[in-house]
Protein backbone atom coordinates (compact mmCIF):
# COMPACT_ATOMS: atom_id res chain seq x y z
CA UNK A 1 121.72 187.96 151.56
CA UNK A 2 121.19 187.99 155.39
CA UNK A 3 119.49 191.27 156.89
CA UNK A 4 119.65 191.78 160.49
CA UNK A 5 117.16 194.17 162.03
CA UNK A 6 118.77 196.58 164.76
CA UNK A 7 122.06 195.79 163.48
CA UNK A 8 124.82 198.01 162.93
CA UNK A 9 127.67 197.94 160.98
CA UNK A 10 130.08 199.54 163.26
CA UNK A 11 129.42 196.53 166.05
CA UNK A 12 131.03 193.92 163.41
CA UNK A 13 134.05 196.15 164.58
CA UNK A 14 136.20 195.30 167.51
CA UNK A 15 138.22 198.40 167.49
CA UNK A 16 135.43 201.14 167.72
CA UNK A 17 132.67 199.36 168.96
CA UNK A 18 130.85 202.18 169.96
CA UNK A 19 131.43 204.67 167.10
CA UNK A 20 127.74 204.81 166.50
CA UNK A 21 126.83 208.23 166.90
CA UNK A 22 129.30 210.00 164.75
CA UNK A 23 129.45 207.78 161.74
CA UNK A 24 125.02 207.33 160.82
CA UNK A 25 122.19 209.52 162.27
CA UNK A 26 121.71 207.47 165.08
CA UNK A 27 121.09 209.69 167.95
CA UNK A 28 120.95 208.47 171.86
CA UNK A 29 117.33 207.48 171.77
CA UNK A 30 118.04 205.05 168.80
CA UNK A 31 120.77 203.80 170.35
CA UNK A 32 119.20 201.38 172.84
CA UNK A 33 117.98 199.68 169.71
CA UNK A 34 120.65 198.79 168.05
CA UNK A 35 122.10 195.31 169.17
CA UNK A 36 124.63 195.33 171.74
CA UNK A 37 128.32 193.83 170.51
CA UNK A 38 128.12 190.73 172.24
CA UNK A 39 124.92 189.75 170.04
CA UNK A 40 126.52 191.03 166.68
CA UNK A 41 129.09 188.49 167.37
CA UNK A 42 126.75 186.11 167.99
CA UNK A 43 125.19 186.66 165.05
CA UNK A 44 127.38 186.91 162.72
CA UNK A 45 129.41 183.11 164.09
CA UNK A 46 125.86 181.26 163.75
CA UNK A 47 125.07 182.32 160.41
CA UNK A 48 128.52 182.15 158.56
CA UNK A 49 128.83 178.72 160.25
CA UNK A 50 125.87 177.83 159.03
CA UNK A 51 126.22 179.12 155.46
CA UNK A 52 129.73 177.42 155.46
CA UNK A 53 128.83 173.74 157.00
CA UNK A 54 125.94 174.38 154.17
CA UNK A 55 128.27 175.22 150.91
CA UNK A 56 131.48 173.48 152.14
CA UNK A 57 130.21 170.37 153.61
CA UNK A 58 126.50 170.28 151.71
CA UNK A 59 125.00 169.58 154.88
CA UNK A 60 121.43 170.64 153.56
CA UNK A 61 119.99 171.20 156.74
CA UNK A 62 121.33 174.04 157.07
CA UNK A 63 119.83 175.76 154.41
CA UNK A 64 116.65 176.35 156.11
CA UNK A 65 118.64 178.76 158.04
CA UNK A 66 118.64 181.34 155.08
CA UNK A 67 115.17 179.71 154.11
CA UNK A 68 113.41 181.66 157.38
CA UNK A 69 112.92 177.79 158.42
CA UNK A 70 114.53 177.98 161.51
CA UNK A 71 117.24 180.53 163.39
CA UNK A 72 120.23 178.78 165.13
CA UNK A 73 119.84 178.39 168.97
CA UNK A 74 122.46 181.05 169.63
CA UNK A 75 121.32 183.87 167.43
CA UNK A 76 117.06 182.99 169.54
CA UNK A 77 119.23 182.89 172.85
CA UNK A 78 120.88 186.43 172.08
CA UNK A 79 117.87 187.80 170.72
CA UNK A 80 115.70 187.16 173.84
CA UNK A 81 113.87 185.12 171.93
């Protein structure tokens, strides 16, 4: 299981990107916390590549992703890391 602080569900979403406020008790104060799109996208690419190149191909490098060994380039770079 991968948890991803200041994530939010609804960003996962292209079609209603920004359907924040209705759908959790998120008010406009919280909002500027949440991660923008762009880095859910991010996100979500580096790790399920990761987890796949892991189980498909057994490259076992990759496991220290899920491990807390190391965070792919991409996911430090959108991060601000």
């Amino acid at each position: 299981m991968l948890w991803l602080y200041d994530a939010s569900h609804n960003h996962f979403n292209m079609l209603n990107p920004d359907y924040d406020l209705g759908s959790i008790k998120i008010d406009l104060g919280d909002r500027a916390k949440i991660m923008n799109q762009a880095s859910h996208m991010t996100t979500a690419k580096a790790y399920m590549t990761a987890y796949f190149r892991w189980q498909l191909y057994n490259a076992q490098e990759y496991a220290g992703v899920f491990q807390g060994e190391w965070i792919p380039a991409s996911v430090a770079q959108a991060a601000g890391a």
